[in-house]
Protein backbone atom coordinates (compact mmCIF):
# COMPACT_ATOMS: atom_id res chain seq x y z
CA UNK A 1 -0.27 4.24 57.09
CA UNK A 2 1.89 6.49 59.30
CA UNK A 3 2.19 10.04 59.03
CA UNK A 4 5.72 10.10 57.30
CA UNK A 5 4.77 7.59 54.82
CA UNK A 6 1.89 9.54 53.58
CA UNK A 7 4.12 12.90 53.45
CA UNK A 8 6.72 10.06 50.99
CA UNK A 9 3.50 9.15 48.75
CA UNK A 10 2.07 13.03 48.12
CA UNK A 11 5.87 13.92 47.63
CA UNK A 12 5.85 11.17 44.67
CA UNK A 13 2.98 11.87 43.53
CA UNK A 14 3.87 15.91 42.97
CA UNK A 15 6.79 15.26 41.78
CA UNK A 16 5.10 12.58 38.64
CA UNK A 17 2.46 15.44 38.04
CA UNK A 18 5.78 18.18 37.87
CA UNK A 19 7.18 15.64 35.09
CA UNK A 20 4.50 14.74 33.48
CA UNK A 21 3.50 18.61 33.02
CA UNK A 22 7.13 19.08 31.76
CA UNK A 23 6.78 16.67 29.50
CA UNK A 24 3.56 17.85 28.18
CA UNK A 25 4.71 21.40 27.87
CA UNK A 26 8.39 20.21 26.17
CA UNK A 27 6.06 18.42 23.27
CA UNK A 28 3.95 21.42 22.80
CA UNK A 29 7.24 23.20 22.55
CA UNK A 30 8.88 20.48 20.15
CA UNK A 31 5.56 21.26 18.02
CA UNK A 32 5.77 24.74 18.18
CA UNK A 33 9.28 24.85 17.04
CA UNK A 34 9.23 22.11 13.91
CA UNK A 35 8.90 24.40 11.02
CA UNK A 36 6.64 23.67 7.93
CA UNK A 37 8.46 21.57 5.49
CA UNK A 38 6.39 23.97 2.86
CA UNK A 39 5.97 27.00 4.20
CA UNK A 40 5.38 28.67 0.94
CA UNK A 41 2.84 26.45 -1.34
CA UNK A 42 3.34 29.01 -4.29
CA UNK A 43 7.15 27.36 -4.37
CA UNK A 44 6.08 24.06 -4.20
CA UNK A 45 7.43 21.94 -7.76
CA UNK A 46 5.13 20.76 -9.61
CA UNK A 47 5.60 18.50 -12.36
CA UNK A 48 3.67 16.98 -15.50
CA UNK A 49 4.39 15.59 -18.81
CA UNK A 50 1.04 16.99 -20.83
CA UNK A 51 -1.50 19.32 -20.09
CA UNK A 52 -5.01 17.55 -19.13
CA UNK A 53 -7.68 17.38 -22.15
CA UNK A 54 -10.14 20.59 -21.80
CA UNK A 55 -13.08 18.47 -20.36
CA UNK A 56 -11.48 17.40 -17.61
CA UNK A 57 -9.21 21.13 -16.85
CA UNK A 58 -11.90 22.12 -13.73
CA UNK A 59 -11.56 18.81 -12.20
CA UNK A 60 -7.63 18.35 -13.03
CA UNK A 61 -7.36 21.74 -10.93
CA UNK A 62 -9.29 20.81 -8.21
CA UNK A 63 -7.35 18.02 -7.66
CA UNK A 64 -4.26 19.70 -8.00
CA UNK A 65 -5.44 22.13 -4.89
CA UNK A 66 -6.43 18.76 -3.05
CA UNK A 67 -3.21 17.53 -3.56
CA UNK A 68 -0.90 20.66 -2.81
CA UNK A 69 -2.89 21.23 0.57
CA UNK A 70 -2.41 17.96 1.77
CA UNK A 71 0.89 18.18 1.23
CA UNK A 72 1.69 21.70 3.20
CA UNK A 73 -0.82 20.90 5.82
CA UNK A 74 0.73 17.69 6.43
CA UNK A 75 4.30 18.86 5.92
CA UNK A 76 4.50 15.53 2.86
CA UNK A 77 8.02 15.94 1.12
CA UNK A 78 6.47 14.80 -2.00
CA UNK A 79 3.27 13.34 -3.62
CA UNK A 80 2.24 11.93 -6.72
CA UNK A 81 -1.15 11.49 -8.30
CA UNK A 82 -2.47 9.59 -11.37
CA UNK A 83 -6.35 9.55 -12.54
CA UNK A 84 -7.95 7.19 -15.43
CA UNK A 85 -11.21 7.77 -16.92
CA UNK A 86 -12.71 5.79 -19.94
CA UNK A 87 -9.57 3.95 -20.31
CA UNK A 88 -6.86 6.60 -20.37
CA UNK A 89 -4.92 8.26 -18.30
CA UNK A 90 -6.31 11.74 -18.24
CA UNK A 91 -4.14 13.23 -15.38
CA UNK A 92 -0.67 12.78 -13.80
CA UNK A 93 1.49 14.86 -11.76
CA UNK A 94 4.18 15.18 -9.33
CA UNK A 95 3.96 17.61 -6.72
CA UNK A 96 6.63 18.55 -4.06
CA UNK A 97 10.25 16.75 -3.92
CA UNK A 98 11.48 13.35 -4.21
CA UNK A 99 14.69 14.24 -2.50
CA UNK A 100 14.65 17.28 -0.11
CA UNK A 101 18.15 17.55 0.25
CA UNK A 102 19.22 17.73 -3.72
CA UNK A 103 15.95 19.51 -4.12
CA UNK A 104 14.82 16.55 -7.01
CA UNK A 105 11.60 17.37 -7.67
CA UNK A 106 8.77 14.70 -8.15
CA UNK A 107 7.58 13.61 -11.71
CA UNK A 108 5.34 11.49 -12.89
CA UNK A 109 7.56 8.78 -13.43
CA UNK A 110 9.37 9.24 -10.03
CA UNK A 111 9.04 5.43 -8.44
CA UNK A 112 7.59 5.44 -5.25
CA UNK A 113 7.82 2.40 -2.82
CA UNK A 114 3.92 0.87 -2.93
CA UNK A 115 4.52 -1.47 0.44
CA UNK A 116 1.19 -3.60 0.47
CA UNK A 117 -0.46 -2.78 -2.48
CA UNK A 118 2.09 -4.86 -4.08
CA UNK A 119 -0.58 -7.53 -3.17
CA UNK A 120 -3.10 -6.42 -5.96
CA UNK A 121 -0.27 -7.21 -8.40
CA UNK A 122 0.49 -10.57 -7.18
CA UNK A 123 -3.05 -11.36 -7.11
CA UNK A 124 -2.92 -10.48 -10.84
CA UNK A 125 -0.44 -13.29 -11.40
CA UNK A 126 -2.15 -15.79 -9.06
CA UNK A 127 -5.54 -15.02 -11.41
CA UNK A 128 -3.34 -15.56 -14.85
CA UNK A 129 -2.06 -19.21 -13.27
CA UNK A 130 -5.50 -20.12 -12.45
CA UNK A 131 -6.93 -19.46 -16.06
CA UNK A 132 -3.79 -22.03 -17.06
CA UNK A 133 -5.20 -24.34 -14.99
CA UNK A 134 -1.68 -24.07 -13.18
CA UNK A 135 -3.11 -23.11 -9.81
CA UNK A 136 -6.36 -24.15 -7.81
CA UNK A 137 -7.99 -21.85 -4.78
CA UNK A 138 -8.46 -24.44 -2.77
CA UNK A 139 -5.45 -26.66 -2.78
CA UNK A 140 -3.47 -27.07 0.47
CA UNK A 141 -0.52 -24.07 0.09
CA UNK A 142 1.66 -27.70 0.46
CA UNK A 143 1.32 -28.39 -3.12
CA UNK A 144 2.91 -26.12 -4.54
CA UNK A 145 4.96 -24.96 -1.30
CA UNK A 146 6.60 -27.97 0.50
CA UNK A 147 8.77 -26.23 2.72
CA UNK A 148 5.23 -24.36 4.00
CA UNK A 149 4.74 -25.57 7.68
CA UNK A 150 2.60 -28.11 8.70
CA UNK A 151 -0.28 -27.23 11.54
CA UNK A 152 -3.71 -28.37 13.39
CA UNK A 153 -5.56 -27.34 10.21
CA UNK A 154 -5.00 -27.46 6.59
CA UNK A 155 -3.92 -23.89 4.99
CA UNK A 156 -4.98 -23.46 1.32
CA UNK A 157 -3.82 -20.49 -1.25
CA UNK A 158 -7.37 -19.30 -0.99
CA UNK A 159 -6.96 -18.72 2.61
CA UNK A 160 -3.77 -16.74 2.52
CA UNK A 161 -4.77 -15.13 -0.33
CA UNK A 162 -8.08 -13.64 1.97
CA UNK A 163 -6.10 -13.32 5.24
CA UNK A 164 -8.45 -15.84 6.91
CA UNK A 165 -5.87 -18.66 6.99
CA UNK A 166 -4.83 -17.81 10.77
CA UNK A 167 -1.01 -16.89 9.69
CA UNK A 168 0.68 -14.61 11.90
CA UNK A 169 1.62 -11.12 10.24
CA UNK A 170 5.79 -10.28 10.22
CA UNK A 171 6.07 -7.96 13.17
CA UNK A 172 6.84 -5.02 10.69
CA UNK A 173 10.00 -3.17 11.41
CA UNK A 174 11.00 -4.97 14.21
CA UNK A 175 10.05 -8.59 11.98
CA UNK A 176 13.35 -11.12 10.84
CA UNK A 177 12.67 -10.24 7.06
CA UNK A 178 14.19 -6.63 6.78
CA UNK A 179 17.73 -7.90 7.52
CA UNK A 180 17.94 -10.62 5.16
CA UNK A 181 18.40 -11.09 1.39
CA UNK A 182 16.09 -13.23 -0.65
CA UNK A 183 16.63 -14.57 -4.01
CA UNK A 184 13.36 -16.33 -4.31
CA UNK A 185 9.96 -16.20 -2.37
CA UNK A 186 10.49 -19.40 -0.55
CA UNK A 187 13.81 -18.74 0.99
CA UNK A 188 11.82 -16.05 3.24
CA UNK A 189 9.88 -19.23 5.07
CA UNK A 190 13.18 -20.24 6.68
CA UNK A 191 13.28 -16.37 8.58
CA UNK A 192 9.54 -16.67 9.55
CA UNK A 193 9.24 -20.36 10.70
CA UNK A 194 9.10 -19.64 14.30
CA UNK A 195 6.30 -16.91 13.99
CA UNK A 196 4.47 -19.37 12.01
CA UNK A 197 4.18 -22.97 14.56
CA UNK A 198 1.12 -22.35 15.59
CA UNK A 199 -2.04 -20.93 13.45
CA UNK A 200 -3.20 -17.50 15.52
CA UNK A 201 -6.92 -19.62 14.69
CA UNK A 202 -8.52 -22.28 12.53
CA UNK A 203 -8.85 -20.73 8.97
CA UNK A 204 -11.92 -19.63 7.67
CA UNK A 205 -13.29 -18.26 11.15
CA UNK A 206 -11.14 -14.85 11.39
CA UNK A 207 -9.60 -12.37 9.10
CA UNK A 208 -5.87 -11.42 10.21
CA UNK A 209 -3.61 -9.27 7.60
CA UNK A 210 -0.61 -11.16 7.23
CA UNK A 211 2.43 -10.20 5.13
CA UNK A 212 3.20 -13.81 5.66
CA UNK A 213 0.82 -15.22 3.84
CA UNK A 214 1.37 -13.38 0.56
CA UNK A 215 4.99 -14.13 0.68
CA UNK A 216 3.60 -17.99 0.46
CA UNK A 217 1.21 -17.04 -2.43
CA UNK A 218 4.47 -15.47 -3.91
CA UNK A 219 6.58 -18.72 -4.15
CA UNK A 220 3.40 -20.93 -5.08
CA UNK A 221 2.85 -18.48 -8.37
CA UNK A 222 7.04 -18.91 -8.39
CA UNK A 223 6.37 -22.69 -8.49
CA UNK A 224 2.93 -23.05 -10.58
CA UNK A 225 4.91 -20.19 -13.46
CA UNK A 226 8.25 -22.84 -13.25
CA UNK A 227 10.33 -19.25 -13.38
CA UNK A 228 11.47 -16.78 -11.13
CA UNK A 229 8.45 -14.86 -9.29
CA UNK A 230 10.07 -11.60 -10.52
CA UNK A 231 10.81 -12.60 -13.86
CA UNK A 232 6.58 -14.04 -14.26
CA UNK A 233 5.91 -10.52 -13.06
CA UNK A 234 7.47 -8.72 -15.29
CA UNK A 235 6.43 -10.75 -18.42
CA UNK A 236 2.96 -11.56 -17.85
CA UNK A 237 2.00 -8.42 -16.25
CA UNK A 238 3.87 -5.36 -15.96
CA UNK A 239 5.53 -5.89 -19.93
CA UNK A 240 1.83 -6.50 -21.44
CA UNK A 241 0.76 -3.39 -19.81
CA UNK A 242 2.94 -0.95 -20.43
CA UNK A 243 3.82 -0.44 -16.78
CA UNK A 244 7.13 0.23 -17.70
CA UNK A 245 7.91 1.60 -14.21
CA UNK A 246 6.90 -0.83 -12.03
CA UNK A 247 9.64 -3.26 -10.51
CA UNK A 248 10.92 -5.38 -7.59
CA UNK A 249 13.07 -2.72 -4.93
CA UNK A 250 16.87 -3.36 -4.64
CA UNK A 251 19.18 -2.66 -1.38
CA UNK A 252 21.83 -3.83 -3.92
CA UNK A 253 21.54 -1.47 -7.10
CA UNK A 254 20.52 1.75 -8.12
CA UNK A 255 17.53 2.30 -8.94
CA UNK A 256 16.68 4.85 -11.57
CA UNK A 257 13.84 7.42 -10.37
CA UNK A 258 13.42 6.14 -7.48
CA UNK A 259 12.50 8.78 -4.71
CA UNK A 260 13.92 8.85 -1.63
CA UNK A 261 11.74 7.19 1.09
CA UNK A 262 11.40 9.10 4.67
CA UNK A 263 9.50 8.37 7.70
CA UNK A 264 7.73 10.78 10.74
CA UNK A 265 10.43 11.83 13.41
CA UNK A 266 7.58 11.82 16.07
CA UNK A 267 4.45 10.48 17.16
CA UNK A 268 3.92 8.61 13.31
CA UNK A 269 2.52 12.15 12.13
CA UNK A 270 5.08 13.68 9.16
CA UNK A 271 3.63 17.85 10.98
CA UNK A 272 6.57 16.63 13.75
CA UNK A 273 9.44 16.65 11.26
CA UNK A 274 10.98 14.04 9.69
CA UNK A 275 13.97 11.35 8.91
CA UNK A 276 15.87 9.30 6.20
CA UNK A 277 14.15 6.26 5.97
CA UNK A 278 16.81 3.76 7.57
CA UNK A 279 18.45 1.42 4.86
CA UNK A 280 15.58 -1.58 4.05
CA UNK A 281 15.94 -4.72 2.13
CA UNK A 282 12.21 -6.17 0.92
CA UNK A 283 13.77 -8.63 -1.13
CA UNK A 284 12.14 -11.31 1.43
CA UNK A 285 8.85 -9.74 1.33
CA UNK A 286 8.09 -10.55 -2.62
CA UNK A 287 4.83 -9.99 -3.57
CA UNK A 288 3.59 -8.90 -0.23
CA UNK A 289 5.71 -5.34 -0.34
CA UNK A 290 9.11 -5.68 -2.78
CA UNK A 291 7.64 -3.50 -5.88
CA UNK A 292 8.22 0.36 -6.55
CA UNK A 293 6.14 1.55 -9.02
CA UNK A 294 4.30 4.94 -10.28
CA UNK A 295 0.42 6.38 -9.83
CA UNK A 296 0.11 6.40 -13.47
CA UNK A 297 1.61 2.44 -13.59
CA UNK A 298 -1.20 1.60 -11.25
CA UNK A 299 -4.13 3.37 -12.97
CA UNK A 300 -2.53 1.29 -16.14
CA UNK A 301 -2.92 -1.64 -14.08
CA UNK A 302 -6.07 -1.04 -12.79
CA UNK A 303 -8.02 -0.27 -15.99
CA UNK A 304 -6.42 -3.81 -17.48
CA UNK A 305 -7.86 -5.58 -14.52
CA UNK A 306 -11.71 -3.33 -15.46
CA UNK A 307 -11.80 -3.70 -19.26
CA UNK A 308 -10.55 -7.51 -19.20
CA UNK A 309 -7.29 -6.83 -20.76
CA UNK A 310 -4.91 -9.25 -18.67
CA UNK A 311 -7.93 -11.52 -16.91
CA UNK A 312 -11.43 -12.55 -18.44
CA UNK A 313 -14.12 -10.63 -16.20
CA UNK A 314 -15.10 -13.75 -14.70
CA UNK A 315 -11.49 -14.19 -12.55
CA UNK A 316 -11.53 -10.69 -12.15
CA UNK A 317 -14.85 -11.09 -10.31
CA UNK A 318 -13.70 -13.90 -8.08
CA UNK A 319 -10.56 -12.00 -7.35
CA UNK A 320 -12.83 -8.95 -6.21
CA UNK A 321 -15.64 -11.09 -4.27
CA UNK A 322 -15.49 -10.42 -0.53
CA UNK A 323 -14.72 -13.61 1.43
CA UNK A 324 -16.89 -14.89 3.94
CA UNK A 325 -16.05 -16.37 7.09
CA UNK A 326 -17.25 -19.73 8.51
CA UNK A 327 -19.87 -17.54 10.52
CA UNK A 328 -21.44 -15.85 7.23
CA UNK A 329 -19.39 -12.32 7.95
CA UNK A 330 -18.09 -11.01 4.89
CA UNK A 331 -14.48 -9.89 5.14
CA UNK A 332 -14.40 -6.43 3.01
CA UNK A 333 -11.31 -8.41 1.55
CA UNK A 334 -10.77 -10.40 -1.54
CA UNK A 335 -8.35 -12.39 -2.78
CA UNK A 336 -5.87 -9.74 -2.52
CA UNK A 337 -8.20 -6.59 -3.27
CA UNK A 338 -9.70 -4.58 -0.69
CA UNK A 339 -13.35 -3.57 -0.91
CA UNK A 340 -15.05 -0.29 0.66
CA UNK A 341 -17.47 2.02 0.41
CA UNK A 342 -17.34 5.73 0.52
CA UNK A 343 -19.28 8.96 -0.03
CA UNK A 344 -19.04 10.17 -3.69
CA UNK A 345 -21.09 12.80 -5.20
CA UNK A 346 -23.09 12.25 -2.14
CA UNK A 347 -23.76 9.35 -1.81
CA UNK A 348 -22.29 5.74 -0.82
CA UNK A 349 -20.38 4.31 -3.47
CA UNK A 350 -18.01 1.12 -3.64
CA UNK A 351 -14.32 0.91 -4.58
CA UNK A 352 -11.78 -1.75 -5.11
CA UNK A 353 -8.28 -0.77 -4.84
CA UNK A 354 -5.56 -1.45 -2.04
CA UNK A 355 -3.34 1.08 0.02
CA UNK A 356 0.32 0.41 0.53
CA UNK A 357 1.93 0.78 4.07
CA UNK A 358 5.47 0.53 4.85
CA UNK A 359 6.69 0.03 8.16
CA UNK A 360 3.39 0.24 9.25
CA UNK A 361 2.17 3.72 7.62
CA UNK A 362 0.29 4.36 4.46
CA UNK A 363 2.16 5.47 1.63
CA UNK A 364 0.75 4.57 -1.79
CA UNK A 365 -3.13 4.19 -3.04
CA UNK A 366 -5.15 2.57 -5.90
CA UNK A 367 -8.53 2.73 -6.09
CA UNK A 368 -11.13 1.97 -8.54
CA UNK A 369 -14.46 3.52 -8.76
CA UNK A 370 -16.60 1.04 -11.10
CA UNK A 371 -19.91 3.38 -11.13
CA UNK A 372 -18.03 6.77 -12.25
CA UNK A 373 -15.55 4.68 -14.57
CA UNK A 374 -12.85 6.13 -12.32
CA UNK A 375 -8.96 5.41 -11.29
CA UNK A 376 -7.56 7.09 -8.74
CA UNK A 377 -3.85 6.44 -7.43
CA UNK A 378 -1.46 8.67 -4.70
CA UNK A 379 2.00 7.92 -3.55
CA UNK A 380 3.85 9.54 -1.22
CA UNK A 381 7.65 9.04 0.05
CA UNK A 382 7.02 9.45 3.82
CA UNK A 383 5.01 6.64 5.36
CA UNK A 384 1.73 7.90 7.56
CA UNK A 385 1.01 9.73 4.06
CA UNK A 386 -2.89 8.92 4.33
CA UNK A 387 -2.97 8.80 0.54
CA UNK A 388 -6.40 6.90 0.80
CA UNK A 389 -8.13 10.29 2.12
CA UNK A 390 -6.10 12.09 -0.69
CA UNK A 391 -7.38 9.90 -3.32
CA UNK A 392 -11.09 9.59 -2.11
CA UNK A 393 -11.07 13.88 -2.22
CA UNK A 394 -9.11 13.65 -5.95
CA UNK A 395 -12.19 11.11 -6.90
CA UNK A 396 -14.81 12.90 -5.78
CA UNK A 397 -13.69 16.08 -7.49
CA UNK A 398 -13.39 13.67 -10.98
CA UNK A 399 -16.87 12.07 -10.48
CA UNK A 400 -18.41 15.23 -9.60
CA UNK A 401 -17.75 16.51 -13.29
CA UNK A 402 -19.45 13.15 -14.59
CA UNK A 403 -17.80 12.86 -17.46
CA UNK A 404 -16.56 9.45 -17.61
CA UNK A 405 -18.92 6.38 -18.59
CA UNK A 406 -19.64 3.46 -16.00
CA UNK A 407 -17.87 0.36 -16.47
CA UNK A 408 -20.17 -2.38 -18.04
């Protein structure tokens, strides 16, 4: 390499180290200079319909102080939190605002968008059909969805229903189901047909998360109920539990309560500032993502499902089994239920629940701690919330107290 060129090359490469260094030092700057959305906690809102019962006061403030720090550290706009022990609600409170710019602030019946989690709900329905005898696991998705794509392999509701049927996810934000309008479940297969003409792998021998699939499961309870999806939902499930406000999102119609979504500005972290959520329309997504609802609606929810209230304990269990892959792998995923296991009290302890992301960020959280008899659910209205880690702390400060019985 001549002389010259090697003087051209160190000249480049100075001059991508000077930018790069510019670049590093304008974000530090950019950091530096986004102010705390809280910067007083003592002025945070806070918001509650009734005072906790005495037993449960130390652990009701704990979790209040778990709930306001994540909330300044994290620069949240708002939060909401709901706990259930031994079959009530024994907490709920809104913390920060559910509109920053008319200062509204959140309450406990503030609707939040739950993304995902909407799933658990769904699944609800799907185990209601199968006690009718309406729908079967391990049909082919064709049965009661003909305009479902052929492929290589059969695809059955079980299989969607797990995320092991090999169905490409939506592509999120940038996914064909955000622009459109749905009236029903099925129209949404038309948007997603060319995402879906080829199986990512033969189902049963991967798990894949897959919006998609759910918005099948969606028209097949549609089909099996011989009504609307929504209208199923809100008759069979949300009226029989009270969960008075939980409902399908509109881009169409006010909504009453309904706080106003945001998202990060920067780098998916809500500490760099943050926008107006841009203008969405979930009607497409169904049961995968379309329902706003409330923490307290989903501890309501989530008790039913523990004590056998809407489904006998044996579809509850089937709903809440792991599924197992063709290799013997468990999935940590049930039939729209996710499983883990986390540290409470010290020790590793399993909860069923699902988190709700929108546009690919965590918003909402339900969780259910059989062992402590515990319900734990946080919204927020700024995706990349990381309610799960909120809720897990809130938990641990309820189960430390031991005061609640052990589901049988």
């Amino acid at each position: 390499m001549s002389k010259g060129r090697t003087q051209t090359w160190l000249i480049m490469i100075a001059l991508a180290i000077g930018l790069l260094f510019i670049a590093i030092m304008g974000f530090w700057k950019y950091m530096k200079a986004t102010p705390p959305l809280h910067p007083n906690p003592q002025e945070v809102p806070s918001v509650t319909d009734s005072a906790p019962l005495p037993k449960w006061g130390a652990a009701v403030e704990q979790g209040r102080r778990i709930a306001l720090a994540a909330l300044t550290e994290h620069s949240l706009p708002g939060l909401s939190v709901a706990v259930g022990a031994g079959g009530e609600i024994v907490w709920a409170e809104g913390i920060g605002w559910a509109d920053l710019a008319n200062r509204v602030p959140v309450k406990p019946n503030t609707r939040f968008r739950i993304g995902t989690a909407s799933t658990a709900l769904t699944s609800a329905a799907v185990g209601l059909l199968l006690e009718k005898g309406r729908l079967k696991l391990d049909d082919k998705i064709q049965t009661y969805v003909p305009e479902f794509p052929q492929h290589q392999w059969p695809v059955t509701l079980r299989q969607l229903m797990g995320h092991v049927a090999g169905v490409p996810n939506d592509g999120g934000d940038e996914g064909p189901l955000l622009g459109q309008r749905c009236g029903r479940p099925v129209e949404a297969l038309q948007f997603f047909k060319g995402y879906e003409r080829k199986l990512l792998f033969e189902p049963g021998t991967k798990y894949h998360y897959s919006s998609y699939g759910w918005i099948s499961v969606s028209a097949a309870v549609e089909a099996a109920a011989g009504e609307p999806f929504l209208t199923f939902m809100r008759k069979q499930v949300f009226g029989p539990l009270g969960m008075d406000d939980t409902r399908a999102d509109s881009a169409t119609e006010p909504v009453p309560e309904r706080a106003t979504p945001y998202f990060p500005r920067f780098a998916a972290n809500p500490r760099y500032g943050l926008h107006l959520m841009r203008q969405l329309d979930y009607s497409c997504y169904a049961g995968s993502s379309v329902f706003l609802s409330t923490p307290s609606d989903l501890v309501r929810f989530a008790m039913a499902i523990n004590s056998g209230k809407l489904l006998q304990p044996a579809t509850v269990q089937l709903l809440q089994t792991a599924q197992r892959l063709a290799s013997g792998q468990e999935t940590g995923y049930g039939l729209g239920w996710d499983l883990e296991t986390v540290e409470i009290t010290g020790k590793q302890t399993g909860l069923v629940g699902h988190d709700g992301e929108l546009l690919g960020g965590m918003a909402a959280s339900f969780m259910t701690f059989p062992e402590h008899g515990i319900v734990v659910s946080v919204t927020s209205n700024i995706s990349y919330a990381d309610t799960f880690s909120i809720a897990v702390k809130i938990a641990q400060a309820f189960a430390g107290q031991g005061n609640s019985p052990a589901r049988k």
